[in-house]
C-alpha atoms as a PDB file:
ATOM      1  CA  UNK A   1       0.000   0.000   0.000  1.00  0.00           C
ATOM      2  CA  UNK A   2       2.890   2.287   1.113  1.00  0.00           C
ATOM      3  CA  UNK A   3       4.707   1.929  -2.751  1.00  0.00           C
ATOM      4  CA  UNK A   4       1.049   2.559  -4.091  1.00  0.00           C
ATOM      5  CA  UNK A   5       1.036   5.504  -2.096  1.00  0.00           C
ATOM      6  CA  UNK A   6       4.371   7.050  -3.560  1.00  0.00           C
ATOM      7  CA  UNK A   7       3.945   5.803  -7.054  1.00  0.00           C
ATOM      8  CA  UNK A   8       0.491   8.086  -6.809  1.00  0.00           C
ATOM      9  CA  UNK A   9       2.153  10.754  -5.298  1.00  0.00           C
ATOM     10  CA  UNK A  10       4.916  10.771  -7.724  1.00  0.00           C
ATOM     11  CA  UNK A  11       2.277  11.317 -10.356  1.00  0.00           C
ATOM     12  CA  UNK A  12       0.909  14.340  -8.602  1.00  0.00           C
ATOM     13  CA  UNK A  13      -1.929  12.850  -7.067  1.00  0.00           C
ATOM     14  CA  UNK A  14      -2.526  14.488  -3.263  1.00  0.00           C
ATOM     15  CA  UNK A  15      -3.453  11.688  -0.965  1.00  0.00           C
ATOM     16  CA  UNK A  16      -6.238  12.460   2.140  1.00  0.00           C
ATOM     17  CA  UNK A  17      -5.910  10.647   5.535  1.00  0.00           C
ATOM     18  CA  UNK A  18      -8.792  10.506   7.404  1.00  0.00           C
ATOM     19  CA  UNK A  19     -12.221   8.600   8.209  1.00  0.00           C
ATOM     20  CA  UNK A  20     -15.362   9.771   5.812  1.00  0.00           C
ATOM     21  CA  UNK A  21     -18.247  10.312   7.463  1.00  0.00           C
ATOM     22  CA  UNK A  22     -20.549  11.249   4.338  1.00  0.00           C
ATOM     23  CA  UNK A  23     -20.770  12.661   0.797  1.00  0.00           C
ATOM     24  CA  UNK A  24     -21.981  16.424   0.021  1.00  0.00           C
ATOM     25  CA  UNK A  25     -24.869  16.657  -2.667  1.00  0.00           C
ATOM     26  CA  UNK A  26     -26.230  19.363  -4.864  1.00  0.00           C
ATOM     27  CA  UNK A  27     -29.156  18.522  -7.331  1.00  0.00           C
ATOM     28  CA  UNK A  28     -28.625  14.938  -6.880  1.00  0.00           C
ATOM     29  CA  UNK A  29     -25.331  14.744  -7.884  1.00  0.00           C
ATOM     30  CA  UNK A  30     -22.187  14.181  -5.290  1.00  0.00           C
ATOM     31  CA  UNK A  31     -19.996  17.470  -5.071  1.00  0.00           C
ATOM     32  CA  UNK A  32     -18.180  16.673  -2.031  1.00  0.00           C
ATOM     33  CA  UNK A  33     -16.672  13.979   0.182  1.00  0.00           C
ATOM     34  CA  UNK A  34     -17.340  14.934   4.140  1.00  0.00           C
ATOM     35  CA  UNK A  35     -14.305  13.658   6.221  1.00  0.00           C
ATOM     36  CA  UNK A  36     -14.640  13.975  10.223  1.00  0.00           C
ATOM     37  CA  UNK A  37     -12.573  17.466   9.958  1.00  0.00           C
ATOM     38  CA  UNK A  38     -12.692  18.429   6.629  1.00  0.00           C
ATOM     39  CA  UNK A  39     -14.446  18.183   3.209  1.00  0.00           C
ATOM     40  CA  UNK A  40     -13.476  17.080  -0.020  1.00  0.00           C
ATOM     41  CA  UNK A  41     -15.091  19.144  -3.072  1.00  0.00           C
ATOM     42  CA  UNK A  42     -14.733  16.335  -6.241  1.00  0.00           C
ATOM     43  CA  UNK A  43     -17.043  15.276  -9.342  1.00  0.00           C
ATOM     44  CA  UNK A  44     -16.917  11.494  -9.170  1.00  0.00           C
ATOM     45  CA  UNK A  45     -16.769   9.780  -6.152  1.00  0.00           C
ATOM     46  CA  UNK A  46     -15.986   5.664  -6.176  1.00  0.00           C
ATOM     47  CA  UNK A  47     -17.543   3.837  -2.918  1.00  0.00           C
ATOM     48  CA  UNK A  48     -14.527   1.070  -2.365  1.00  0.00           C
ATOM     49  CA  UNK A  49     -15.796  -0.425   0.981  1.00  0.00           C
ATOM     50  CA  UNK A  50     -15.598  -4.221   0.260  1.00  0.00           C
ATOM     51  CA  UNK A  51     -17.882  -6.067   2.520  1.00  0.00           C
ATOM     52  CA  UNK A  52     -18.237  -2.606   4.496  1.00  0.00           C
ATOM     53  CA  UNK A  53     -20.079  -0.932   1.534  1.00  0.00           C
ATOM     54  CA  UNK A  54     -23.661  -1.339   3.028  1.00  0.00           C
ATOM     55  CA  UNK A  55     -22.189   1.551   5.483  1.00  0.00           C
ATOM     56  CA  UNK A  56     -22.636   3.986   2.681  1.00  0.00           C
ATOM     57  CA  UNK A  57     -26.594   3.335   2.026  1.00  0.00           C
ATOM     58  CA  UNK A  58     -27.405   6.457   3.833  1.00  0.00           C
ATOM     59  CA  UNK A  59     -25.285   8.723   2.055  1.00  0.00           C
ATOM     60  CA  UNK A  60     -26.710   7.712  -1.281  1.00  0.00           C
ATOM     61  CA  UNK A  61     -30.372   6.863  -0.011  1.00  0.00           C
ATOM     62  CA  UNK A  62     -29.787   3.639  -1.715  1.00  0.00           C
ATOM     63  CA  UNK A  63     -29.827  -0.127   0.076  1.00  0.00           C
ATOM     64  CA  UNK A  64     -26.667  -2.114  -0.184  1.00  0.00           C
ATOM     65  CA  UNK A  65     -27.113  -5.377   1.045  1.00  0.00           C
ATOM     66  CA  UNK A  66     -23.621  -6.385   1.506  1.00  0.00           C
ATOM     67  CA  UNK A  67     -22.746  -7.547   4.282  1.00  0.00           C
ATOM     68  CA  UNK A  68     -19.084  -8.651   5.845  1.00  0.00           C
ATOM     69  CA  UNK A  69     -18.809 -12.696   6.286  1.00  0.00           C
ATOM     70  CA  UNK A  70     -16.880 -15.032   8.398  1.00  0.00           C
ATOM     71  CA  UNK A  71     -14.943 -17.609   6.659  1.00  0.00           C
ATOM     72  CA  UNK A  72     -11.431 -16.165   5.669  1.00  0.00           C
ATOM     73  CA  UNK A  73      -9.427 -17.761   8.156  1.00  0.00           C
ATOM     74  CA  UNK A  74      -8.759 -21.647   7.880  1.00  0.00           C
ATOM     75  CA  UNK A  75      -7.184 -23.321  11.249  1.00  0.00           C
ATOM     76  CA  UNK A  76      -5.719 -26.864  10.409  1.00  0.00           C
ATOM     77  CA  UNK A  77      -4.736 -29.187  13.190  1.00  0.00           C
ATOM     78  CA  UNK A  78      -1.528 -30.806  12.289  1.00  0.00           C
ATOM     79  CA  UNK A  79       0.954 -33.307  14.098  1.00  0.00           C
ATOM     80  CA  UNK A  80       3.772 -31.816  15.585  1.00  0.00           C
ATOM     81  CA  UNK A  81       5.077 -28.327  16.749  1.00  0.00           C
ATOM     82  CA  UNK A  82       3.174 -25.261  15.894  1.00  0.00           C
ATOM     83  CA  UNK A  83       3.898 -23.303  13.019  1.00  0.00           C
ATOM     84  CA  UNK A  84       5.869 -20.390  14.399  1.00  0.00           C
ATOM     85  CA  UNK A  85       4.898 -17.674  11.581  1.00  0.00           C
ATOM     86  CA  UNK A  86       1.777 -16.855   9.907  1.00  0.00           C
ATOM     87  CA  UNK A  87       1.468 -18.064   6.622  1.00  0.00           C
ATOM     88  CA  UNK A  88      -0.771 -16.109   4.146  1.00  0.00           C
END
């Protein structure tokens, strides 16, 4: 994520830290992005939640039904010492 990060930056995109909260509307299009201590004015705005997305149903007055599952993680039982690393 960090090299992601520079490679944008190197290519003069300004990267924003900081939890949203909301999007600003005008005539039923999005004009803003509402962080917790600032705002964001923008044109297009991409909603990139994952399994979180459903989150975002108020902001666009629109029902998401996504919804974040368990299941990701496998645990094995195996003979022997534990494995002393993760291993993704």
């Amino acid at each position: 994520m960090l090299a992601l990060t520079k490679a944008a930056e190197r290519l003069s995109v300004t990267v924003r830290h900081g939890r949203v909260t909301g999007l600003r509307r005008e005539g039923g299009r999005v004009t803003g992005v509402i962080l917790e201590r600032d705002a964001v004015a923008c044109s297009t705005v991409l909603l990139a939640l994952g399994p979180w997305s459903s989150e975002t149903s108020a902001w666009i007055d629109v029902p998401i039904e996504v919804r974040p599952l368990k299941g990701q993680i496998l645990r094995l039982q195996a003979p022997g010492p534990p494995v002393a690393c993760s291993v993704g």
